[in-house]
Protein backbone atom coordinates (compact mmCIF):
# COMPACT_ATOMS: atom_id res chain seq x y z
CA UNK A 1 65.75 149.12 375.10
CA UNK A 2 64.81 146.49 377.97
CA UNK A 3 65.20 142.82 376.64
CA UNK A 4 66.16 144.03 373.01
CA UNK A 5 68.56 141.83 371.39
CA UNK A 6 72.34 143.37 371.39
CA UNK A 7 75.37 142.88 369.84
CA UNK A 8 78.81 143.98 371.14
CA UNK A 9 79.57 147.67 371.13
CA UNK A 10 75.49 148.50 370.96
CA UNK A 11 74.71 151.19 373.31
CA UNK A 12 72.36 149.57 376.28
CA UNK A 13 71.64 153.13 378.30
CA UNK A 14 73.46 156.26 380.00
CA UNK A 15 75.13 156.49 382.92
CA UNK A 16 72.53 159.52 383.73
CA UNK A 17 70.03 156.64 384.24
CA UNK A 18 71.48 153.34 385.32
CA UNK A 19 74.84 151.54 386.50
CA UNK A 20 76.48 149.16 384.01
CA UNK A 21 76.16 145.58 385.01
CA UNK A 22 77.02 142.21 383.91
CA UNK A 23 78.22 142.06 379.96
CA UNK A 24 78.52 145.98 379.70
CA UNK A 25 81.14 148.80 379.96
CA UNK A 26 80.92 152.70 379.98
CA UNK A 27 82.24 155.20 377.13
CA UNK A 28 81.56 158.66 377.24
CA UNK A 29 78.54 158.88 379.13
CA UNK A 30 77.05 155.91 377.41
CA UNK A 31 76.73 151.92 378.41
CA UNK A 32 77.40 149.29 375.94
CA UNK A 33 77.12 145.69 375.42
CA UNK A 34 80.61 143.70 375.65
CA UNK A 35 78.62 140.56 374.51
CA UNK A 36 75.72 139.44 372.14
CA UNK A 37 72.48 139.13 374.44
CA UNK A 38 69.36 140.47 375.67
CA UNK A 39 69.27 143.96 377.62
CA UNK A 40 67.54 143.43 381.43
CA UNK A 41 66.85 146.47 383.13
CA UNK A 42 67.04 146.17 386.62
CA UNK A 43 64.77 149.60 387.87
CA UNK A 44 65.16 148.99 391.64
CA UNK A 45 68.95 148.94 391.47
CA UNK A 46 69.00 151.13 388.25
CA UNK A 47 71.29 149.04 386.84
CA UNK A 48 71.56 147.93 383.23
CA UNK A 49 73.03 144.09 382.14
CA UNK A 50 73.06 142.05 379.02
CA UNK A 51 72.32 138.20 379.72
CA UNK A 52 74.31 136.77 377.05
CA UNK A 53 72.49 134.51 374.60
CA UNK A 54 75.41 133.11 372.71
CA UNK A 55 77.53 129.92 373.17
CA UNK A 56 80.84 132.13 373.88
CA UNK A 57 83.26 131.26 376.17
CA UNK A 58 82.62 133.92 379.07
CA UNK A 59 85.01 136.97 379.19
CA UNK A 60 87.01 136.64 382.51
CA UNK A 61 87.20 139.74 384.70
CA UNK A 62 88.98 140.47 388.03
CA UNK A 63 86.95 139.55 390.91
CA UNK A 64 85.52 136.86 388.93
CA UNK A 65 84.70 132.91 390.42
CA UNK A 66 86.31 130.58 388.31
CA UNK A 67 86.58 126.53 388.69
CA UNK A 68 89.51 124.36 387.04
CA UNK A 69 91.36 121.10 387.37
CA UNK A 70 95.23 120.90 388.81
CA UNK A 71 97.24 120.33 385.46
CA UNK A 72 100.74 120.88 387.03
CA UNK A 73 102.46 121.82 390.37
CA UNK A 74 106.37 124.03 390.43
CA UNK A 75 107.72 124.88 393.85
CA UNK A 76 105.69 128.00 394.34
CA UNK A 77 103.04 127.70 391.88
CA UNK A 78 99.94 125.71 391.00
CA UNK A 79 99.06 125.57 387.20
CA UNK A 80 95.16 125.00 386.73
CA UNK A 81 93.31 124.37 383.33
CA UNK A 82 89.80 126.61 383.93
CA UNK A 83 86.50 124.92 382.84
CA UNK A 84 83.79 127.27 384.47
CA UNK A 85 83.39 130.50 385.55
CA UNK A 86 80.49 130.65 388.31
CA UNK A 87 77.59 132.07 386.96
CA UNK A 88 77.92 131.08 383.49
CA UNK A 89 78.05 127.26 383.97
CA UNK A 90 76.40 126.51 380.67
CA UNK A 91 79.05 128.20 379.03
CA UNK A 92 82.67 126.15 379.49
CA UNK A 93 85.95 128.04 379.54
CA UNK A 94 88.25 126.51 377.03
CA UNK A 95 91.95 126.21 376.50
CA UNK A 96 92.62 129.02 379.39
CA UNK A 97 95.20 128.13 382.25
CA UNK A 98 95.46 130.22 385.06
CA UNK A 99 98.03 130.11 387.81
CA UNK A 100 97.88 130.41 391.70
CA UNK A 101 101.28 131.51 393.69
CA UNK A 102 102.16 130.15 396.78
CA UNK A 103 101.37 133.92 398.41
CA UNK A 104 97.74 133.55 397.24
CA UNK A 105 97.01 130.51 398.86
CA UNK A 106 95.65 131.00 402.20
CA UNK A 107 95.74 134.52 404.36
CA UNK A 108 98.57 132.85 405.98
CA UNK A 109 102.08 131.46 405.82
CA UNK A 110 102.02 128.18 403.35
CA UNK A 111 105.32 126.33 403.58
CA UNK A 112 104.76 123.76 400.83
CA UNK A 113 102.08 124.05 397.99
CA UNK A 114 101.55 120.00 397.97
CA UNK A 115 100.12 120.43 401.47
CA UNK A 116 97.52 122.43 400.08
CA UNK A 117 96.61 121.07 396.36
CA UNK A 118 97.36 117.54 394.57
CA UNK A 119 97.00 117.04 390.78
CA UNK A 120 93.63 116.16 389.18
CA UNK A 121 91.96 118.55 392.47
CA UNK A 122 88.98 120.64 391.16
CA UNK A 123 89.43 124.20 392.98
CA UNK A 124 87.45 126.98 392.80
CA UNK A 125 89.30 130.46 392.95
CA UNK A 126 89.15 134.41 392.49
CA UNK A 127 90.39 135.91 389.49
CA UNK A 128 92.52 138.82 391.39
CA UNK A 129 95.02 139.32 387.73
CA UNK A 130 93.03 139.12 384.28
CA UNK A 131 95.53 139.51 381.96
CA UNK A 132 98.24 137.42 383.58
CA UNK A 133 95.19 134.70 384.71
CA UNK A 134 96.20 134.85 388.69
CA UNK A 135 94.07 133.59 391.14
CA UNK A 136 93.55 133.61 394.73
CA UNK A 137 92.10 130.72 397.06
CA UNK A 138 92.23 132.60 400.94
CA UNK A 139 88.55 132.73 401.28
CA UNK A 140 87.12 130.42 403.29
CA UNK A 141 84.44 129.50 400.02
CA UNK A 142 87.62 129.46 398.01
CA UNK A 143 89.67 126.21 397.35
CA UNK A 144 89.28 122.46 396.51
CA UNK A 145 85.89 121.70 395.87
CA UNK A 146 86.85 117.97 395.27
CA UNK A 147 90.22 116.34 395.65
CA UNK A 148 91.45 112.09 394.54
CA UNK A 149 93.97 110.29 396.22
CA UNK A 150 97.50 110.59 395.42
CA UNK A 151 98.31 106.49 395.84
CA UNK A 152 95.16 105.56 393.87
CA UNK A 153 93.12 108.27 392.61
CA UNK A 154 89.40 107.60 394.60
CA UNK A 155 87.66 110.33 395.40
CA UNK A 156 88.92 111.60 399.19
CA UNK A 157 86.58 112.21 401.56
CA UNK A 158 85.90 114.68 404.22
CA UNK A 159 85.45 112.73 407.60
CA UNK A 160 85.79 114.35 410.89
CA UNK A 161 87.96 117.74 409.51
CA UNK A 162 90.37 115.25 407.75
CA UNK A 163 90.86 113.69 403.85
CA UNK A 164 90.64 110.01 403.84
CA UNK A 165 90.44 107.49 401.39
CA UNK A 166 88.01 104.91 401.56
CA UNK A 167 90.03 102.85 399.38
CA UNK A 168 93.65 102.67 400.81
CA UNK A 169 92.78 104.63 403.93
CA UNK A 170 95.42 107.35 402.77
CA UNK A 171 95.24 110.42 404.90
CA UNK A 172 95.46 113.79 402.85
CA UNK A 173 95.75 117.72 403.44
CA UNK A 174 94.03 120.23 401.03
CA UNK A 175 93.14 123.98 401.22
CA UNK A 176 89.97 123.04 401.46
CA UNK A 177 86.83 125.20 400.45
CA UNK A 178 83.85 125.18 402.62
CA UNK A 179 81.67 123.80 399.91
CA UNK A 180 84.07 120.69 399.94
CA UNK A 181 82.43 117.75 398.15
CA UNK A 182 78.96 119.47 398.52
CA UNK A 183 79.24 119.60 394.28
CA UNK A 184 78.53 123.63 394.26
CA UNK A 185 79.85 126.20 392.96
């Protein structure tokens, strides 16, 4: 079976010999492919995975790293559009928006939401709701990646802890990720 060609709902192993991975789920004693790809058998870990070999937009899952651009901003939430989900960066998300509440900001109190994000930011989040496309930015790898002023729209940067801009020396706040403009995801 190890790196046959599979198409979704083509059984990859049993659960009697390996752990589904990546691109599979479990029926009945059985793993399958969720995706068209090649099977990789993984004999140290016992785990079974399909690497997919098809230009499909990757299927989101909870738990899953996802980067998008700030589209809107309400009171309490921040609207993203996603383009990437980490991983699978050859593969672009498209026409999926995904949402992040004012609760699932930081692991702490946030008072106001444009404190913490400003439109056009690239952040990089947690999928922690699949169906409803929720997201979560409290880790300290989690947030914006890359943020632009909000008088002129340069690229901020990070000097001494702080946002400037090296255009109209604006000073800016972000929930910033760790891997702020280091161009990783």
């Amino acid at each position: 079976m190890e790196n046959s060609i599979v198409l979704p709902g083509d059984v990859v192993g049993s659960t009697e010999e390996f752990v589904a991975g990546h691109d599979t789920y479990v029926a009945g004693g059985y793993i399958y492919a969720s995706t068209t790809g090649q099977v990789e058998i993984d004999r140290e870990r016992r785990s079974a995975r399909v690497i997919t070999k098809s230009n499909a937009p990757p299927r989101l899952q909870n738990g899953d790293i996802v980067v998008g651009e700030v589209i809107d901003m309400k009171e309490s939430l921040v609207i993203l559009s996603l383009a990437v989900k980490k991983g699978y960066e050859s593969r672009p998300i498209s026409d999926e928006e995904a949402t992040i509440h004012i609760s699932n900001v930081k692991n702490s109190y946030v008072k106001d939401l444009r404190q913490m994000f400003g439109l056009r930011d690239i952040v990089k989040a947690k999928i922690i709701d699949e169906r409803q496309l929720r997201l979560f930015t409290g880790d300290e790898e989690l947030g914006v990646i890359k943020a632009y002023c909000s008088r002129c729209m340069s690229d901020l940067r990070l000097k001494e802890g702080k946002l400037e801009c090296p255009t109209c020396h604006n000073s800016e706040t972000r929930k910033l990720s760790r891997d702020y403009g280091l161009g990783v995801i």
